[in-house]
PDB file of N, CA and C in Angstrom:
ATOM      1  N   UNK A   1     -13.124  -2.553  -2.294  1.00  0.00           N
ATOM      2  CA  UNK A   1     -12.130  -2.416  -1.251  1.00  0.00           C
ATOM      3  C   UNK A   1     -12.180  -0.980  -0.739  1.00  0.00           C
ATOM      4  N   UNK A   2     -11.726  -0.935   0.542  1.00  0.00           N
ATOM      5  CA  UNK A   2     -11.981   0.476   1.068  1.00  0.00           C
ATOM      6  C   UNK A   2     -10.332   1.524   0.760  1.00  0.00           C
ATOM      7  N   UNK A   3     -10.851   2.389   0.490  1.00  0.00           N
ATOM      8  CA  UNK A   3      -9.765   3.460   0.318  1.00  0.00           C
ATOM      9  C   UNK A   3      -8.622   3.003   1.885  1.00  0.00           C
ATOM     10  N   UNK A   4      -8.434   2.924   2.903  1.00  0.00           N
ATOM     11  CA  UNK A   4      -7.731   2.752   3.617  1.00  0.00           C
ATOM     12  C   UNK A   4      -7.162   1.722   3.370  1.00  0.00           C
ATOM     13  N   UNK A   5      -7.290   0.687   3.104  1.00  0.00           N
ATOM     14  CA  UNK A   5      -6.693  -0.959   2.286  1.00  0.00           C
ATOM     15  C   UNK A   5      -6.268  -0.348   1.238  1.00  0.00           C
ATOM     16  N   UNK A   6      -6.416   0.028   0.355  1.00  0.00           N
ATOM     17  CA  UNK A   6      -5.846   0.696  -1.260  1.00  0.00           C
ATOM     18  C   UNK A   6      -4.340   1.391  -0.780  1.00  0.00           C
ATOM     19  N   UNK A   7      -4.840   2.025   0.460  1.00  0.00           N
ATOM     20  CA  UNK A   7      -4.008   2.978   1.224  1.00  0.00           C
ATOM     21  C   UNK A   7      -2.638   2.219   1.769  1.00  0.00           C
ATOM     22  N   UNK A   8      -2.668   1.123   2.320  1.00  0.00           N
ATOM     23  CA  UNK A   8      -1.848   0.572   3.067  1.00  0.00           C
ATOM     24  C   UNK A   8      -1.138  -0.406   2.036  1.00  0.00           C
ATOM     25  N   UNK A   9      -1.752  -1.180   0.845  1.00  0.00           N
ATOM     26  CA  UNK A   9      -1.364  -1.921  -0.578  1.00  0.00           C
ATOM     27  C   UNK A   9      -0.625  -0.655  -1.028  1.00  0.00           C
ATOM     28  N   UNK A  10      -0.666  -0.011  -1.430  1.00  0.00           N
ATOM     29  CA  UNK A  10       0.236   1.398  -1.940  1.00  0.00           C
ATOM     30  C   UNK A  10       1.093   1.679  -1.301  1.00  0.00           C
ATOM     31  N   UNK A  11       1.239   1.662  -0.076  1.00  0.00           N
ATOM     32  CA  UNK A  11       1.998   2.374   0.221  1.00  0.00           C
ATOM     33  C   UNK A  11       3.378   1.013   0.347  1.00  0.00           C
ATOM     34  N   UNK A  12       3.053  -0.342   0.608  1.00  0.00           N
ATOM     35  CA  UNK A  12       3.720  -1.111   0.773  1.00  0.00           C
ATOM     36  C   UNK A  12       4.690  -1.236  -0.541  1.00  0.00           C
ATOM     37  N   UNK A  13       3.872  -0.933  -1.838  1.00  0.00           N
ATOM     38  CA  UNK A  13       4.837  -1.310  -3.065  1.00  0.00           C
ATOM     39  C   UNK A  13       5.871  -0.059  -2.987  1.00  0.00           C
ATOM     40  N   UNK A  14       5.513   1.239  -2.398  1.00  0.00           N
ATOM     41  CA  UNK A  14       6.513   2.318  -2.671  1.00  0.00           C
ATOM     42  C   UNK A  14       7.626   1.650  -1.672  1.00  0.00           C
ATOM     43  N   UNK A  15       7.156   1.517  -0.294  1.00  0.00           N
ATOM     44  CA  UNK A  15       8.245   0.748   0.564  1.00  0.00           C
ATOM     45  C   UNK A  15       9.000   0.102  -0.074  1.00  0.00           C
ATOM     46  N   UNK A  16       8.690  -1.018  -0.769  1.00  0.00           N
ATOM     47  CA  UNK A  16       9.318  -1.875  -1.281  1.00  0.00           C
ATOM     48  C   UNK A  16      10.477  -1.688  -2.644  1.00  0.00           C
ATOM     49  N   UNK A  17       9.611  -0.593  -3.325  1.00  0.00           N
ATOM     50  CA  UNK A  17      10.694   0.320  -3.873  1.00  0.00           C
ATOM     51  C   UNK A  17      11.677   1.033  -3.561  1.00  0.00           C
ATOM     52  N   UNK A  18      11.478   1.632  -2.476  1.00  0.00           N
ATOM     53  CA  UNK A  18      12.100   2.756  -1.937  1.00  0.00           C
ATOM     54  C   UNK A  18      13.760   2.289  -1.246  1.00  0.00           C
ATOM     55  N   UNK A  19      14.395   0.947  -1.490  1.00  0.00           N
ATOM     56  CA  UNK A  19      15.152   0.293  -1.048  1.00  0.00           C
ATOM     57  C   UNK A  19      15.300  -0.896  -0.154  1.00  0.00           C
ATOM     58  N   UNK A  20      16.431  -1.289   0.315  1.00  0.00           N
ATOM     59  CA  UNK A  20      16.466  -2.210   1.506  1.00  0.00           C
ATOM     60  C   UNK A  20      15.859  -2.322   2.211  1.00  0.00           C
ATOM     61  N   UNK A  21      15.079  -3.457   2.555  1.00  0.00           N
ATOM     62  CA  UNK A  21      13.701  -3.470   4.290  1.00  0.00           C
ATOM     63  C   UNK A  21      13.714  -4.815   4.388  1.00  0.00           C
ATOM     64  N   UNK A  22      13.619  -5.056   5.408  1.00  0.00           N
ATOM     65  CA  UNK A  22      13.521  -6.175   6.615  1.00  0.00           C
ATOM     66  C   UNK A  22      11.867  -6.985   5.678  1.00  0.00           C
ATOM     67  N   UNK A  23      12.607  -8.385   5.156  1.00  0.00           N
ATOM     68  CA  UNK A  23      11.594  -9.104   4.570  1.00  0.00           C
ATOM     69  C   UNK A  23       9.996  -9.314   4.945  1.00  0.00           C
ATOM     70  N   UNK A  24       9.186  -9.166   4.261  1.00  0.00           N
ATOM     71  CA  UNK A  24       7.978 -10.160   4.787  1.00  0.00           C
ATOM     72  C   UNK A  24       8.457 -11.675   5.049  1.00  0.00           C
ATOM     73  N   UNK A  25       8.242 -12.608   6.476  1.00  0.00           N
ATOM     74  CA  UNK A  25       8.497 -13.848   6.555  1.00  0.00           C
ATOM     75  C   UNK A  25       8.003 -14.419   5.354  1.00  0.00           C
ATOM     76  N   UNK A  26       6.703 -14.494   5.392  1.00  0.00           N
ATOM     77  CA  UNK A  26       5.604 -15.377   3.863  1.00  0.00           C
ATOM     78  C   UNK A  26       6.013 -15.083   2.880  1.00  0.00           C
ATOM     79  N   UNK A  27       6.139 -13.668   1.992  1.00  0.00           N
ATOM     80  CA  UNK A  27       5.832 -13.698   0.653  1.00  0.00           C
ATOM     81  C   UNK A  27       7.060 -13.212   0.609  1.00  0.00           C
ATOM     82  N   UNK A  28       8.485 -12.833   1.396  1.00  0.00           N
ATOM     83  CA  UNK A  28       9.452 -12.023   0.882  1.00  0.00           C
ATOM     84  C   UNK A  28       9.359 -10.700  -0.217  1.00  0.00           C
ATOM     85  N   UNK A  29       8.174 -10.103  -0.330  1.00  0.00           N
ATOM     86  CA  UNK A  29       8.345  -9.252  -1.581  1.00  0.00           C
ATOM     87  C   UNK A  29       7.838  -7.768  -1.245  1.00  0.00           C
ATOM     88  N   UNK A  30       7.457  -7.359   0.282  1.00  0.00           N
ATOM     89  CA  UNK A  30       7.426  -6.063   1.084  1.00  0.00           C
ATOM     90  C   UNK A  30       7.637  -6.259   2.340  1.00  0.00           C
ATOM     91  N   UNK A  31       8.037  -4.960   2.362  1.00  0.00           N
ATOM     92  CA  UNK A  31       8.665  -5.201   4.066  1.00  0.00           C
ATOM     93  C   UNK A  31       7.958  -6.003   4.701  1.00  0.00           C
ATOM     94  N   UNK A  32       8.224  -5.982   6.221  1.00  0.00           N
ATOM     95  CA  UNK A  32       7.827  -6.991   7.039  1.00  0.00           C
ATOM     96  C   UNK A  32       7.185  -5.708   7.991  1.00  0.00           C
ATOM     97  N   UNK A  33       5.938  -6.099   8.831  1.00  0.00           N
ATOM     98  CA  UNK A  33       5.257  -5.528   9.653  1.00  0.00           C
ATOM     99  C   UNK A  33       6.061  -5.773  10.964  1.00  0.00           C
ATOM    100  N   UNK A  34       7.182  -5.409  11.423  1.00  0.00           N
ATOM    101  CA  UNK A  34       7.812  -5.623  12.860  1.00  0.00           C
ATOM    102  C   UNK A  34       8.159  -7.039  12.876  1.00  0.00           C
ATOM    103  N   UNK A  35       8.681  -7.592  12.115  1.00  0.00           N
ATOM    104  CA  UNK A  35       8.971  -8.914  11.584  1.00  0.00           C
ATOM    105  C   UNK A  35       7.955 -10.307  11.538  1.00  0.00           C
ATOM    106  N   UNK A  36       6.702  -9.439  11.659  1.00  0.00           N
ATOM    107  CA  UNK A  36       5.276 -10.254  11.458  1.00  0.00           C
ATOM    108  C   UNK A  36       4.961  -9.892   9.600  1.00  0.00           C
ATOM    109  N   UNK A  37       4.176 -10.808   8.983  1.00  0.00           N
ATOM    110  CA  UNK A  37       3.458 -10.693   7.739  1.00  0.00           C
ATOM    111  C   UNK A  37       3.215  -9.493   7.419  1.00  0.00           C
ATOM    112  N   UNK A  38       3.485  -9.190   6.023  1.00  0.00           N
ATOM    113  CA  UNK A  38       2.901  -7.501   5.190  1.00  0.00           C
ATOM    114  C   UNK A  38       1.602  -7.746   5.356  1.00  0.00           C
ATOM    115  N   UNK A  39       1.239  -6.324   5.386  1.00  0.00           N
ATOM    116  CA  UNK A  39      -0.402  -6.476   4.994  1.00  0.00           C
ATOM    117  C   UNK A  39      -0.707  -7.094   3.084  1.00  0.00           C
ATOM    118  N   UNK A  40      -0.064  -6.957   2.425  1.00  0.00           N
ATOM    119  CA  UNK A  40      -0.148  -8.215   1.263  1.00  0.00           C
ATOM    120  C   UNK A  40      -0.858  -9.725   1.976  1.00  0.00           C
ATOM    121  N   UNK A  41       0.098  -9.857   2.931  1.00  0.00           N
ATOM    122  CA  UNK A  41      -0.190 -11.094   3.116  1.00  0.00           C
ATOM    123  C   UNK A  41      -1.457 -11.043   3.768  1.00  0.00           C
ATOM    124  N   UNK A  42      -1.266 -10.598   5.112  1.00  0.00           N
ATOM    125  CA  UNK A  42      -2.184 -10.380   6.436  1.00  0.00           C
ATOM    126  C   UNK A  42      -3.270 -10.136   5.591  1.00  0.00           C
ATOM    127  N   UNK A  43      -3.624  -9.354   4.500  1.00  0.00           N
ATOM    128  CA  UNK A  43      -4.701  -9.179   3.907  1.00  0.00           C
ATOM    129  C   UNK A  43      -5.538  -9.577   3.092  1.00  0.00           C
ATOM    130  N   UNK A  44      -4.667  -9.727   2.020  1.00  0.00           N
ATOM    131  CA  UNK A  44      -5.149 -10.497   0.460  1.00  0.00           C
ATOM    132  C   UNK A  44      -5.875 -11.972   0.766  1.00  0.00           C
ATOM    133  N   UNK A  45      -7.229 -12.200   0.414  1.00  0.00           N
ATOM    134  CA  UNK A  45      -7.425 -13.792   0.796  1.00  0.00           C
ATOM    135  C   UNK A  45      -8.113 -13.736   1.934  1.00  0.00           C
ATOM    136  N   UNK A  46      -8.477 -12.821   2.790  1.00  0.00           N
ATOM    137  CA  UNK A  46      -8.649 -12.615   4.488  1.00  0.00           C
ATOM    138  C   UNK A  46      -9.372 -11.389   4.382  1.00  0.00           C
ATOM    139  N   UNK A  47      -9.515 -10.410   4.094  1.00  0.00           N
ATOM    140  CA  UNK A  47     -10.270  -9.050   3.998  1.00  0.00           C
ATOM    141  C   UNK A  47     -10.605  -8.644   3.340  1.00  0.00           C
ATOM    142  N   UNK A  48      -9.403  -8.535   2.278  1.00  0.00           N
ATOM    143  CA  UNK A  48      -9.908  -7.994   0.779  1.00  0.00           C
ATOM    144  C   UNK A  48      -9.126  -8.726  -0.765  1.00  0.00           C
ATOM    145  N   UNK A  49      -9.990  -9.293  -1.528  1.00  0.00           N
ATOM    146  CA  UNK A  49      -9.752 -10.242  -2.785  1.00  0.00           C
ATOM    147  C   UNK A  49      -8.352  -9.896  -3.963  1.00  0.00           C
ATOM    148  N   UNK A  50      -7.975  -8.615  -3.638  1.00  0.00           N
ATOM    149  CA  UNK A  50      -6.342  -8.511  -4.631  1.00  0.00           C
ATOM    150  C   UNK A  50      -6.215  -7.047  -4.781  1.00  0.00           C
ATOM    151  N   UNK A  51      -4.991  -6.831  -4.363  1.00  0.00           N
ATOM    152  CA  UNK A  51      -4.135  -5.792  -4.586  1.00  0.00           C
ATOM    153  C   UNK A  51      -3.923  -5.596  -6.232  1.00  0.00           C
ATOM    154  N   UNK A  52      -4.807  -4.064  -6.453  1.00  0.00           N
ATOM    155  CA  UNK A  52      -4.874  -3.674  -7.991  1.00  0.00           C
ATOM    156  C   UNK A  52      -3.158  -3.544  -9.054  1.00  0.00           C
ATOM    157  N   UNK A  53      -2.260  -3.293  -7.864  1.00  0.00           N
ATOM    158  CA  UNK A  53      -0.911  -3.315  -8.526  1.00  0.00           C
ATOM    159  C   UNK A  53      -0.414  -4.649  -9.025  1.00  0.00           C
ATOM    160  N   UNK A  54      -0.357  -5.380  -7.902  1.00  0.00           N
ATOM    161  CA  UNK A  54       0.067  -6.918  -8.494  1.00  0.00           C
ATOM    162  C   UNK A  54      -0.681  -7.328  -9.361  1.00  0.00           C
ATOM    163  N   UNK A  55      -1.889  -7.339  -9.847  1.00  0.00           N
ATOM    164  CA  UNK A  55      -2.290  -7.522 -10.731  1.00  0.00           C
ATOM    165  C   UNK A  55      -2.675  -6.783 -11.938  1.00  0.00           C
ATOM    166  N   UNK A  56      -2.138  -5.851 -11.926  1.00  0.00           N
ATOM    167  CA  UNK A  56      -1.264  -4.787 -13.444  1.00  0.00           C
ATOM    168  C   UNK A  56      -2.500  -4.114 -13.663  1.00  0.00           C
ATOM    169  N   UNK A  57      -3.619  -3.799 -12.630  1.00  0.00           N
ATOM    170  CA  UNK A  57      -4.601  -2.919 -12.671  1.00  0.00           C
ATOM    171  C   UNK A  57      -4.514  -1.261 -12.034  1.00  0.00           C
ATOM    172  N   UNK A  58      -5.327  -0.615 -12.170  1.00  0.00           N
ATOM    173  CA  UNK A  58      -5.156   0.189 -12.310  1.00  0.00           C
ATOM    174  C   UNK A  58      -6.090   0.351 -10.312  1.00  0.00           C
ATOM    175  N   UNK A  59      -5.305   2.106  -9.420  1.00  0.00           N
ATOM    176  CA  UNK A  59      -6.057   2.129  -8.067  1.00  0.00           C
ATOM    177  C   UNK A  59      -7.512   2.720  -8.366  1.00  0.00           C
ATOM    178  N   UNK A  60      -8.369   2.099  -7.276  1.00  0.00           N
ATOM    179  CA  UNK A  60      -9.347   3.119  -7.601  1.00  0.00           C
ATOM    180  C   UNK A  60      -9.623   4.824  -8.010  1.00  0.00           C
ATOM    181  N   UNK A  61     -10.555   4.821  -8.445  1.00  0.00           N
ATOM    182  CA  UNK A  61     -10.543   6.407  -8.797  1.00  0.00           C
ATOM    183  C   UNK A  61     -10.750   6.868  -7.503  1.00  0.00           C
ATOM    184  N   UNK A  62     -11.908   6.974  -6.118  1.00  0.00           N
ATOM    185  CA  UNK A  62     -11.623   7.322  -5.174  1.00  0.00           C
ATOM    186  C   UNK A  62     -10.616   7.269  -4.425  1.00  0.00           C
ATOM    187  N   UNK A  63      -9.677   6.610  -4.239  1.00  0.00           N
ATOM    188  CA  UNK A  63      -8.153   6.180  -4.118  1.00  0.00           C
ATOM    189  C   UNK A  63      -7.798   7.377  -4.528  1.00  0.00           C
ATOM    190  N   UNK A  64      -7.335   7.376  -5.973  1.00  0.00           N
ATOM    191  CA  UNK A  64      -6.423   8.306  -6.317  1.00  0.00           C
ATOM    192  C   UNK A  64      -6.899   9.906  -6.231  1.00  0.00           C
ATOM    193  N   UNK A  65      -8.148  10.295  -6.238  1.00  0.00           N
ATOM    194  CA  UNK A  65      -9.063  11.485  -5.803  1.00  0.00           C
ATOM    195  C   UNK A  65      -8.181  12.069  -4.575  1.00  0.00           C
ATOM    196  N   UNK A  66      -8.698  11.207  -3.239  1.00  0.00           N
ATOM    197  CA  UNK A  66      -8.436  11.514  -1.989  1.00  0.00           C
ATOM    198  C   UNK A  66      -6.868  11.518  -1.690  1.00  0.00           C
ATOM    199  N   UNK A  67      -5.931  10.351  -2.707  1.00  0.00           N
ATOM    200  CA  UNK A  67      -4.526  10.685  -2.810  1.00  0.00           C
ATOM    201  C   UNK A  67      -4.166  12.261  -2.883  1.00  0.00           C
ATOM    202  N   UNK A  68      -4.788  12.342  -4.292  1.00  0.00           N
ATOM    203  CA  UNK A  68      -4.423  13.803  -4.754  1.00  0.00           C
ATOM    204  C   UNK A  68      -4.677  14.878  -3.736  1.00  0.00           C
ATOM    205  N   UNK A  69      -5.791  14.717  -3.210  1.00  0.00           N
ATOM    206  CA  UNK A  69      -6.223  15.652  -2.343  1.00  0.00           C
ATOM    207  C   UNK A  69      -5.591  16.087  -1.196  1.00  0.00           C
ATOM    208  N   UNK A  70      -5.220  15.158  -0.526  1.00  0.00           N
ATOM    209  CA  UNK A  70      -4.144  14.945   0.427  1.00  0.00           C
ATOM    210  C   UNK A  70      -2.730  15.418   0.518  1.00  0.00           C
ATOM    211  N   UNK A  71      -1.981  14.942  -1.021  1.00  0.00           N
ATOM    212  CA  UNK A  71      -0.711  15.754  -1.332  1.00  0.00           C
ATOM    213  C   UNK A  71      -0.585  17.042  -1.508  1.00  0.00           C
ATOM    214  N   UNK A  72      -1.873  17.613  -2.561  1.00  0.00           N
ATOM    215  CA  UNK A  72      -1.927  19.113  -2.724  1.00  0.00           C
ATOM    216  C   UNK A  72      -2.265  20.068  -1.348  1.00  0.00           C
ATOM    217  N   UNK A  73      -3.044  19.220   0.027  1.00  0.00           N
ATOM    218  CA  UNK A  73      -2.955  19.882   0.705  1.00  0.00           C
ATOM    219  C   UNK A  73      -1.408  19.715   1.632  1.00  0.00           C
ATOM    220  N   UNK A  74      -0.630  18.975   1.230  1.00  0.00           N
ATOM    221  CA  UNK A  74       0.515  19.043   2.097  1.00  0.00           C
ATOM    222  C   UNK A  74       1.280  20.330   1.377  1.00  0.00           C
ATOM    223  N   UNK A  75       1.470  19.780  -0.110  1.00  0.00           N
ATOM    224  CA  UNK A  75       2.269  20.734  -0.438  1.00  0.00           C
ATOM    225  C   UNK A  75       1.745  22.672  -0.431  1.00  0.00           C
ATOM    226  N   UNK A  76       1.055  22.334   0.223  1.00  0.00           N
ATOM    227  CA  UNK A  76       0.327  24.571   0.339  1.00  0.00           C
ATOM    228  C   UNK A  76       0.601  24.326   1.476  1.00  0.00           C
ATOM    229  N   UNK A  77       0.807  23.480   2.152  1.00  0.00           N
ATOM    230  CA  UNK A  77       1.042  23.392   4.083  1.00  0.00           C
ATOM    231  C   UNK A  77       2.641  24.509   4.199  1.00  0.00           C
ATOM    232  N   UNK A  78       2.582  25.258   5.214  1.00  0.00           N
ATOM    233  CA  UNK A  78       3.664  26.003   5.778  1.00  0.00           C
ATOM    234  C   UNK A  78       5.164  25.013   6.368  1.00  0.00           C
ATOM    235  N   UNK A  79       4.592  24.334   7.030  1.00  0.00           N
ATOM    236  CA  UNK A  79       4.992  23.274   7.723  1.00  0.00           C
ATOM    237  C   UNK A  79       5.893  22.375   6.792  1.00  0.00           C
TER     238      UNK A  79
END
């Protein structure tokens, strides 16, 4: 799976953590894309074969590399 899919599966479970949001129609269990299907849905089965969280696996190591990389450059950001 490509780091940008890893990207968008991640970020949906924090959504979904992060409190109250407007259902997925299909699976009810992450937000809803503008009241169209999560990418869970829109995706899994159709692009790419399973989201490593729901299934109690672990993200890729490039995943979490370019994660890291990304945060440490926010947090030295001025801005």
């Amino acid at each position: 799976m490509c780091i940008t899919c890893e990207h968008m599966l991640y970020e949906e479970h924090r959504s979904a953590e992060a409190g109250p949001f407007d259902a997925c129609p299909q699976c009810h269990k992450f937000p809803s894309n503008e009241g169209q299907p999560c990418y869970h849905c829109f995706s899994i089965g159709n692009t790419i074969d399973e989201c490593a969280e729901c299934l109690g696996k672990l993200w890729s190591e490039e995943f979490l590399a370019a994660k890291a990389e990304i945060e440490n450059d926010s947090s030295n950001s001025i801005f």
